[in-house]
Protein backbone atom coordinates (compact mmCIF):
# COMPACT_ATOMS: atom_id res chain seq x y z
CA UNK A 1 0.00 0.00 0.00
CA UNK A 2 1.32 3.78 -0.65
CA UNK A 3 2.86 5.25 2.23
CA UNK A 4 1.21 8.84 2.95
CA UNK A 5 2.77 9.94 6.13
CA UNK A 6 6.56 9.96 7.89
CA UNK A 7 7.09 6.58 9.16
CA UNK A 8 9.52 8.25 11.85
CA UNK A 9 7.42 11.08 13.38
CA UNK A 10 3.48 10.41 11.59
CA UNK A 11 3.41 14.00 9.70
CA UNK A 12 2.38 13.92 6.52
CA UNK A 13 3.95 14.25 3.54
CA UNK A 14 4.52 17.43 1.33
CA UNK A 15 2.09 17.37 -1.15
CA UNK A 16 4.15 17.07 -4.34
CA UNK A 17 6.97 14.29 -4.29
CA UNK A 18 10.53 15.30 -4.18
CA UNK A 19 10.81 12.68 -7.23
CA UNK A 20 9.52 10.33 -9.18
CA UNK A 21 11.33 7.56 -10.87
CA UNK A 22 10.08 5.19 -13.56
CA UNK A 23 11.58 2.13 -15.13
CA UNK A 24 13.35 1.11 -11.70
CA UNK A 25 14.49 -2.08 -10.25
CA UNK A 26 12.26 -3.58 -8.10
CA UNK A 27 15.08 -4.49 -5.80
CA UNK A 28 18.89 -4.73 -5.79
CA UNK A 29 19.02 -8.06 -3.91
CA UNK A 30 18.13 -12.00 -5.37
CA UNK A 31 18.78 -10.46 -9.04
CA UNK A 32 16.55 -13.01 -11.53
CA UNK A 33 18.58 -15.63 -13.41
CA UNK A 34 17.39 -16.83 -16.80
CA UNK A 35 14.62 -18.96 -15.44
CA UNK A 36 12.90 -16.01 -13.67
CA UNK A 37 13.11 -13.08 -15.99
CA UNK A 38 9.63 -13.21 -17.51
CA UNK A 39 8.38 -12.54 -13.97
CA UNK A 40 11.25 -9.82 -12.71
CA UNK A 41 8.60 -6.35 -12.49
CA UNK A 42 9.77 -2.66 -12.70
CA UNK A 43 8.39 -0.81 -10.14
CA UNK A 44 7.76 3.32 -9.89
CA UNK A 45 9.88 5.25 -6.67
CA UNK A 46 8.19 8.00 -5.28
CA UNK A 47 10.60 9.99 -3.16
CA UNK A 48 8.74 12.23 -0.71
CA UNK A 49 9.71 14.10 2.36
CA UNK A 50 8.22 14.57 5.77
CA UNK A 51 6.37 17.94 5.97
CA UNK A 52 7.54 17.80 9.94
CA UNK A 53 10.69 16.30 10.55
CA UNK A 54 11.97 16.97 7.20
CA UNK A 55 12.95 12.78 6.80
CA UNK A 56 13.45 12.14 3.01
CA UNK A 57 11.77 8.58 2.42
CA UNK A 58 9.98 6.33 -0.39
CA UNK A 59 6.57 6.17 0.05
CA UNK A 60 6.64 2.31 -1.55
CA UNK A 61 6.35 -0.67 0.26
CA UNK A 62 9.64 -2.28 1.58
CA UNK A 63 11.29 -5.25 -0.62
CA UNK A 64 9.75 -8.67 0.31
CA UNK A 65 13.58 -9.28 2.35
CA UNK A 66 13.91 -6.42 4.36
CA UNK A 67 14.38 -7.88 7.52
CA UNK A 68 17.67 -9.69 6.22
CA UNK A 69 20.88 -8.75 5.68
CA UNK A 70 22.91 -8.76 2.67
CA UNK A 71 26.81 -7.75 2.73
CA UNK A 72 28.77 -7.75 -0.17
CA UNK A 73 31.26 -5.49 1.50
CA UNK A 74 31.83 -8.59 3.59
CA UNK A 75 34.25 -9.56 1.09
CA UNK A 76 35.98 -6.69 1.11
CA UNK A 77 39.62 -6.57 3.04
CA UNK A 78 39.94 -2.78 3.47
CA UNK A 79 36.68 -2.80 5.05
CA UNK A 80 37.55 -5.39 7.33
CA UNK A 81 40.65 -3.67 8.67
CA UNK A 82 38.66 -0.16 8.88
CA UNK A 83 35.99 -2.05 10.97
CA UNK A 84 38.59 -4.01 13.21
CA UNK A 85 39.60 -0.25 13.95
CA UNK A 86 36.39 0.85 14.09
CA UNK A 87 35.22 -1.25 16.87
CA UNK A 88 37.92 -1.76 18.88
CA UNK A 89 37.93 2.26 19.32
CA UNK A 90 34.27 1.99 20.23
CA UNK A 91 34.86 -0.85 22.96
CA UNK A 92 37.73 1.18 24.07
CA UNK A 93 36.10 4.39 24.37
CA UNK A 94 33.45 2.71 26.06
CA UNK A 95 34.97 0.09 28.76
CA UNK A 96 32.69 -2.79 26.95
CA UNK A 97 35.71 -5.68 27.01
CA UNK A 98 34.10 -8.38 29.09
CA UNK A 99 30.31 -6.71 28.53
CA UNK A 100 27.68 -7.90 26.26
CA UNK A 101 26.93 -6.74 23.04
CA UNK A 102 24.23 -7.11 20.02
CA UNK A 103 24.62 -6.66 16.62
CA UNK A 104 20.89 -6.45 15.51
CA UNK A 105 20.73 -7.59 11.81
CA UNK A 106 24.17 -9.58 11.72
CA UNK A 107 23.65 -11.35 7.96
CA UNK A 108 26.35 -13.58 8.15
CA UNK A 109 28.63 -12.61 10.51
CA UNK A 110 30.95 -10.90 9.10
CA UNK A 111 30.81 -7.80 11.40
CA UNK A 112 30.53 -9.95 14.24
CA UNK A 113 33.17 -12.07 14.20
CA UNK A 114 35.25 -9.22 14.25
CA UNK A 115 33.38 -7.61 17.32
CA UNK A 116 33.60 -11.02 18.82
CA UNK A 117 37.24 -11.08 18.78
CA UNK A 118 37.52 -7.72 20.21
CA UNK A 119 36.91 -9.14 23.86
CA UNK A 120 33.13 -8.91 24.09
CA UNK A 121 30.74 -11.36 24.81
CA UNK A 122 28.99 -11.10 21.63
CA UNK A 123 25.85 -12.14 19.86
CA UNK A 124 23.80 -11.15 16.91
CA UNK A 125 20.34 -11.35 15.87
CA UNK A 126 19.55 -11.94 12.31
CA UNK A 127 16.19 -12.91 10.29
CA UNK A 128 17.62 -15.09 7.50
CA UNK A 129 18.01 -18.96 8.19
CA UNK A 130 20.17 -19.17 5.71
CA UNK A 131 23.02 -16.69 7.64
CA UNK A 132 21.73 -17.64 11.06
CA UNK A 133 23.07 -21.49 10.30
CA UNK A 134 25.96 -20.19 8.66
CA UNK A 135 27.00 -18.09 11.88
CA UNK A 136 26.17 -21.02 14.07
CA UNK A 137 28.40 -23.04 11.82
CA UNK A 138 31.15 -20.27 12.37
CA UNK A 139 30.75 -20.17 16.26
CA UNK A 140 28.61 -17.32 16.47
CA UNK A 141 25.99 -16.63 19.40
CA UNK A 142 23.39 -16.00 16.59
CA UNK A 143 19.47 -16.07 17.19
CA UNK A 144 16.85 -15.71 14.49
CA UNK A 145 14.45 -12.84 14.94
CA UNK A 146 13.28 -9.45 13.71
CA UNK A 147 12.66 -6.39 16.28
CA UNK A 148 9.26 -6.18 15.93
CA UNK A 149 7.84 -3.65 18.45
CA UNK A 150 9.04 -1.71 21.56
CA UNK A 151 8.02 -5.31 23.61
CA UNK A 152 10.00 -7.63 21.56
CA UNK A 153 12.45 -9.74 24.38
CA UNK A 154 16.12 -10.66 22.89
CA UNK A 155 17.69 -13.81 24.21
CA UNK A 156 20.20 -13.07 26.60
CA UNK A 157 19.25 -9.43 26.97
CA UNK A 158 19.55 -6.65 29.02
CA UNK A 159 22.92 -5.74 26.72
CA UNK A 160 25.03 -3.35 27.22
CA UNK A 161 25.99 -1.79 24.12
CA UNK A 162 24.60 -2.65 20.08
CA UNK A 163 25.48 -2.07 16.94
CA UNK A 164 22.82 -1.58 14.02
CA UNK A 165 25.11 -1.07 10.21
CA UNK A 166 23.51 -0.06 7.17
CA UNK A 167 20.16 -2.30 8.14
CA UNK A 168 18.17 1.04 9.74
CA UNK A 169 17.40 2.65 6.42
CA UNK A 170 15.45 -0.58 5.07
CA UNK A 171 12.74 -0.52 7.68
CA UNK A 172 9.18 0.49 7.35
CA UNK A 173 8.90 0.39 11.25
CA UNK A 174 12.19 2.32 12.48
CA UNK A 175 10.38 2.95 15.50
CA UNK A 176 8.96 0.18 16.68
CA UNK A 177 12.78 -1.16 15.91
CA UNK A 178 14.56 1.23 17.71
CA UNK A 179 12.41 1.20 20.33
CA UNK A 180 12.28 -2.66 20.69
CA UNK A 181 16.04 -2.69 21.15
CA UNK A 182 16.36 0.41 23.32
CA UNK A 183 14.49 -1.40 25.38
CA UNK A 184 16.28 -4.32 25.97
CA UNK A 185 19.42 -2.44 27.33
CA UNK A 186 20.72 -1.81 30.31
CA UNK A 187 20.86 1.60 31.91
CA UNK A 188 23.69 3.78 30.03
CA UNK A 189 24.41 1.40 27.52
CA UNK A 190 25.66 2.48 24.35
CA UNK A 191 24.93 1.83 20.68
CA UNK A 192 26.57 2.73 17.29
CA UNK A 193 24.13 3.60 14.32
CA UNK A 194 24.92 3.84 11.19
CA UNK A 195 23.09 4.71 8.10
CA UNK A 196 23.72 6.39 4.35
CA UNK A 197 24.81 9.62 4.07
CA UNK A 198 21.92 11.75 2.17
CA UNK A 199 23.73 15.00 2.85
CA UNK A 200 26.40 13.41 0.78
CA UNK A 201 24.02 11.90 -1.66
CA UNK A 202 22.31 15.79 -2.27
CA UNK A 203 25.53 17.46 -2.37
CA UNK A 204 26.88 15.15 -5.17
CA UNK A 205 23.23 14.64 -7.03
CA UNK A 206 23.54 10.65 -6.65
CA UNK A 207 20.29 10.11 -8.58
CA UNK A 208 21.45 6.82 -8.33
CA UNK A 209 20.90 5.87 -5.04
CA UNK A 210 17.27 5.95 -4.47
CA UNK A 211 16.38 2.20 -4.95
CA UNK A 212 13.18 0.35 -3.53
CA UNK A 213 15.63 -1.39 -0.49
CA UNK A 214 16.55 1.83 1.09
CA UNK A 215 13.45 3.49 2.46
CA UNK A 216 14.64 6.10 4.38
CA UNK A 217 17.38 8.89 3.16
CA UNK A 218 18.34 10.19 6.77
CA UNK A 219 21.10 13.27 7.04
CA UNK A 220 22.49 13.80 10.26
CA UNK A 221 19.84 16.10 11.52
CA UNK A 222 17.19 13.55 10.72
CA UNK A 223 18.91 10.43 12.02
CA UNK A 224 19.51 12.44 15.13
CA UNK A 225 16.30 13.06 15.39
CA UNK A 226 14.83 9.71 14.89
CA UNK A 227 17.28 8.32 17.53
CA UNK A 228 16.23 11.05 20.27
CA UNK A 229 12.57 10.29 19.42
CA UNK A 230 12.85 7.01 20.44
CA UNK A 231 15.27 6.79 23.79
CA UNK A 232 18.33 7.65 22.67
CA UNK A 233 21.34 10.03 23.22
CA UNK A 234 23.85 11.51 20.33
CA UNK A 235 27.60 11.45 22.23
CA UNK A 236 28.94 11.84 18.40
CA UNK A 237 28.16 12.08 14.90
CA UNK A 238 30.29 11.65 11.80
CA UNK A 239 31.22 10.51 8.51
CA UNK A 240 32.83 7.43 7.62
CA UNK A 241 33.55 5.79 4.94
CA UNK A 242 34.51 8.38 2.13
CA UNK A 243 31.60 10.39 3.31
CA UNK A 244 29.13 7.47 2.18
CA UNK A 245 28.21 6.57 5.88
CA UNK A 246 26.98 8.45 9.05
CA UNK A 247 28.11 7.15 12.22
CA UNK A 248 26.37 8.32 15.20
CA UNK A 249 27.36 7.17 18.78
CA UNK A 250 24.65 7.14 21.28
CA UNK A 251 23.77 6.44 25.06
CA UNK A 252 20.49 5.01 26.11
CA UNK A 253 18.48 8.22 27.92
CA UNK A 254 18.16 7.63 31.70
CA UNK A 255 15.47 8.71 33.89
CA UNK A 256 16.00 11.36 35.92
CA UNK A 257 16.28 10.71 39.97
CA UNK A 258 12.85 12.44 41.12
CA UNK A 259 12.82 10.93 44.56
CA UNK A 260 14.18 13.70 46.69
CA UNK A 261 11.74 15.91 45.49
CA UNK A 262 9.37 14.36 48.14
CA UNK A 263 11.96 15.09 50.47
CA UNK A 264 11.80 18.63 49.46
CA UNK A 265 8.05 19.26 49.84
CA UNK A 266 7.90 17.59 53.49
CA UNK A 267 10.65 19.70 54.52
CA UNK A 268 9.17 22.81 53.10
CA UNK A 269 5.59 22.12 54.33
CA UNK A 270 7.02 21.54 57.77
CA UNK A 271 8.56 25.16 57.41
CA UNK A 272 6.07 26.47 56.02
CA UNK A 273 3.42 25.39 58.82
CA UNK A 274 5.68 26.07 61.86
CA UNK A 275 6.04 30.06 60.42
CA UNK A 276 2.13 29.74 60.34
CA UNK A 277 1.92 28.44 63.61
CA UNK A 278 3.84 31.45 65.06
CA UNK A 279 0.72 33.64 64.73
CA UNK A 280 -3.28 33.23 65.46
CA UNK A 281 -5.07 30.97 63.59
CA UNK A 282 -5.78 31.57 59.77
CA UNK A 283 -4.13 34.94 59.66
CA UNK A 284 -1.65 34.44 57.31
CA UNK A 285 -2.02 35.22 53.64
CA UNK A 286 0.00 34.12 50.81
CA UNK A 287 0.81 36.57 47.65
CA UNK A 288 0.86 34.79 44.58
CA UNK A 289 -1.80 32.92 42.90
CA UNK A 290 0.75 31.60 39.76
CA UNK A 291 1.48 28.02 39.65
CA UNK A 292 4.16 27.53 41.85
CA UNK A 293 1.74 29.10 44.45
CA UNK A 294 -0.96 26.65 43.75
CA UNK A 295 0.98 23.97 43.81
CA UNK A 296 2.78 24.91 47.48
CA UNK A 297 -0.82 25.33 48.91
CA UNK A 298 -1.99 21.92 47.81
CA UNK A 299 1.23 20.18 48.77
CA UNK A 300 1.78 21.36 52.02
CA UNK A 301 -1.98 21.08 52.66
CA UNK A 302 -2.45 25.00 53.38
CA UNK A 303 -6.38 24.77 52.86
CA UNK A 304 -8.20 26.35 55.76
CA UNK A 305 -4.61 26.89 57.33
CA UNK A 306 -4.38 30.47 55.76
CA UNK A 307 -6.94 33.21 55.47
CA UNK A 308 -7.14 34.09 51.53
CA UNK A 309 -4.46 34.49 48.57
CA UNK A 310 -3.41 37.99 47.19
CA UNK A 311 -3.00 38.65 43.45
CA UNK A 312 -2.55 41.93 41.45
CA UNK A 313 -4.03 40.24 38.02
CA UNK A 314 -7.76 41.10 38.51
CA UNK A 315 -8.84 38.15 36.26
CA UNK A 316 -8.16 35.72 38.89
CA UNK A 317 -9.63 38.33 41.80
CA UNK A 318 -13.21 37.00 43.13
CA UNK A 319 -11.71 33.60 42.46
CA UNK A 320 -10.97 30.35 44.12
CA UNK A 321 -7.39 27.92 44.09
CA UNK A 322 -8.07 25.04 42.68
CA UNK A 323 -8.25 22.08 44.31
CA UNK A 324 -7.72 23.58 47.51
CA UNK A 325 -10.63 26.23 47.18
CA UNK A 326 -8.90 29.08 49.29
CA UNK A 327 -10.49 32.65 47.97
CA UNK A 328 -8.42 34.95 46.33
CA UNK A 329 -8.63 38.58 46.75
CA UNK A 330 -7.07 41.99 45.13
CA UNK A 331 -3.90 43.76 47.07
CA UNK A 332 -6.82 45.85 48.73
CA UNK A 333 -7.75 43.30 51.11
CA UNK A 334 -4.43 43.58 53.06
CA UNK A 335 -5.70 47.00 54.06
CA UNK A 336 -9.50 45.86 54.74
CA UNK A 337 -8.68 42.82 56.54
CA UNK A 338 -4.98 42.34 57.53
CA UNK A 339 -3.11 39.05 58.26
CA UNK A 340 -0.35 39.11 60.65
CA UNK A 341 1.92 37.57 57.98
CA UNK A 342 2.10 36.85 54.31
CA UNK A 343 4.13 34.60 52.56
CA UNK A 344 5.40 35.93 49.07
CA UNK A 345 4.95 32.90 46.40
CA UNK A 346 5.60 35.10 43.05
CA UNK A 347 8.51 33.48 41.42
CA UNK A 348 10.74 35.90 39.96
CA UNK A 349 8.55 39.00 40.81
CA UNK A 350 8.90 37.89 44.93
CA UNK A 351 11.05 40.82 45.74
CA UNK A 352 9.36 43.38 43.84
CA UNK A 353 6.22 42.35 45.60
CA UNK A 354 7.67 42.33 49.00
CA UNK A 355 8.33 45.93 47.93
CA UNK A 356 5.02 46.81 47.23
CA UNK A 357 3.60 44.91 50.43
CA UNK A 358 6.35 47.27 52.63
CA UNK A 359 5.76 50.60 50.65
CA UNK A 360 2.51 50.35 50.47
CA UNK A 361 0.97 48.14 53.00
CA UNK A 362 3.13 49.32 56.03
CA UNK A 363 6.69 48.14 57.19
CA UNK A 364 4.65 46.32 60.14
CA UNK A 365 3.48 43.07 58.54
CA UNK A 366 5.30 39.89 58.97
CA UNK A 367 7.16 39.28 55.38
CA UNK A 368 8.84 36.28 54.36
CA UNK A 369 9.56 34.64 50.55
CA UNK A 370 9.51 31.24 49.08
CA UNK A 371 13.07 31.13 47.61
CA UNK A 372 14.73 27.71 45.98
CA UNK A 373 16.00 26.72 49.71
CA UNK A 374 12.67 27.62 51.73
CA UNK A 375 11.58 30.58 53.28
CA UNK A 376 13.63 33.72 53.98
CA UNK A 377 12.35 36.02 56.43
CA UNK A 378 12.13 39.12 55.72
């Protein structure tokens, strides 16, 4: 079915395609021998690009192999001794030598092995039977499997670190991928993601390279994108490779450590109720009805502690707090019916209004401010 909107971030599409290519190959893999060229098909590209992230991408359906891989550069020596470099700098950088590491779409190994012999404990996962068996045959840890959704379990997972080579670009799903295997790494690991260069592919007008197995054209802005969108880190981002290949280090994205914010609020609304307590009985006000204000009052439980809420801004004047339902009245009120104390709540403007409260109020009222490390008495 035609593809209408980004399969990264769900925008649509510009309206008119960036391209559209006739005549093509309907894939560059399993070419037809004799036997099978009556029934080889050229198919139309449509090269489109995301009206929101900007993602260049096909809007065809993937080749019936996608989820395989298939390396010729495999055979290649130079690239064998530029990867031995490559990852060996990457465990190194990294501390990964004893650790465990995935290569998700691992064809036959030939990536692997090296990364295996880099001091890892390595495995792979790979969709073809075919180059599963032959990795097994090699001594490879090597399970069969695609990365189907943010749930999908890998064997012998969590892992600290992946690698995912020139095997992003060819899914329809990149989410659901990245996601999947984000998710079945330990906290901090690290990947390495690499994917074609379309920044080189614009600036020397490869017309060439649009072909039905690549789906997505990523630069580095996109790919950085895609990989933030979906749990990840960028530590680096290059080009490898001639300027064919973008290489982009990342770290999984931690939570951040919440907890002693609880701390926080019960130590501020004990400090906050022993200054009330100092004075009689609902007769202090607080200034400030923004929502750092409203959220102090319901978190240190100041309902029918305090006797109303001041606020210059006359829309929320003749109002209530939410959730805590404590009336808020105009400046006037401190002259008609005066607490013995206010607390200032006003953010940024605190000072300013503890000006206002001693110029124009009287310099007799009890003043203190909610600053970042609890109330300051003024």
């Amino acid at each position: 079915m035609p593809v209408n909107k980004c399969r990264v971030c769900g925008n649509g599409f510009f309206k008119e395609p960036l391209l559209r290519y006739g005549n093509m190959p309907g894939a560059a893999q399993f070419l037809p021998d004799s036997s099978s060229l009556k029934k080889d098909r050229r198919v139309k590209l449509k090269v489109c690009q995301c009206s929101g992230c900007g993602l260049v991408q096909l809007g065809n359906d993937p080749v019936p192999y996608y989820k395989e891989v298939i390396r010729a550069c495999g055979f290649s020596k130079e690239m064998k001794a530029f990867r031995s470099r490559q990852f060996r700098a990457f465990i190194q950088n990294f501390s990964l030598t004893k650790k465990k590491v995935i290569e998700i779409g691992c064809g036959r190994g030939e990536y692997l092995a090296l990364i295996e012999q880099l001091g890892v404990e390595a495995y792979g996962l790979e969709y073809s039977r075919k180059a599963v068996a032959q990795c097994v045959k090699d001594g490879l840890k090597v399970s069969k499997g695609f990365v189907t959704s943010r749930n999908f379990k890998l064997k012998h997972a969590p892992f600290d670190a992946f690698f995912i080579l020139n095997f992003l670009e060819h899914l329809p799903e990149p989410n659901s991928a990245i996601m999947g295997i984000c998710n079945n790494l330990t906290d901090g690991a690290v990947g390495l993601v690499e994917v074609p260069n379309f920044d080189m592919i614009l600036r020397k007008k490869l017309f060439s390279e649009f072909i039905s197995d690549h789906l997505l054209y990523f630069t580095k802005d996109t790919l950085a994108g895609t990989l933030r969108l979906n749990g990840f880190e960028i530590l680096g981002c290059s080009r490898i490779c001639d300027d064919y290949i973008i290489s982009a280090a990342v770290k999984k994205r931690g939570r951040p450590d919440l907890s002693s914010f609880y701390k926080s609020q019960a130590e501020l609304k004990n400090e906050i109720n022993k200054y009330i307590r100092r004075f009689r009985d609902k007769n202090v006000a607080i200034w400030g009805a923004g929502h750092q204000a409203l959220a102090v009052i319901s978190l240190a439980d100041l309902a029918g502690r305090i006797k109303y809420v001041i606020d210059s801004a006359t829309f929320k004047q003749g109002r209530y707090t939410p959730a805590t339902h404590v009336p808020i009245f105009s400046p006037e009120a401190l002259k008609s019916e005066p607490p013995e104390a206010i607390i200032v709540i006003a953010g940024s403007y605190s000072d300013e209004v503890a000006g206002i409260i001693r110029r124009e109020f009287g310099r007799g009222m009890n003043v203190s401010i909610l600053r970042d490390f609890g109330l300051e008495i003024m």
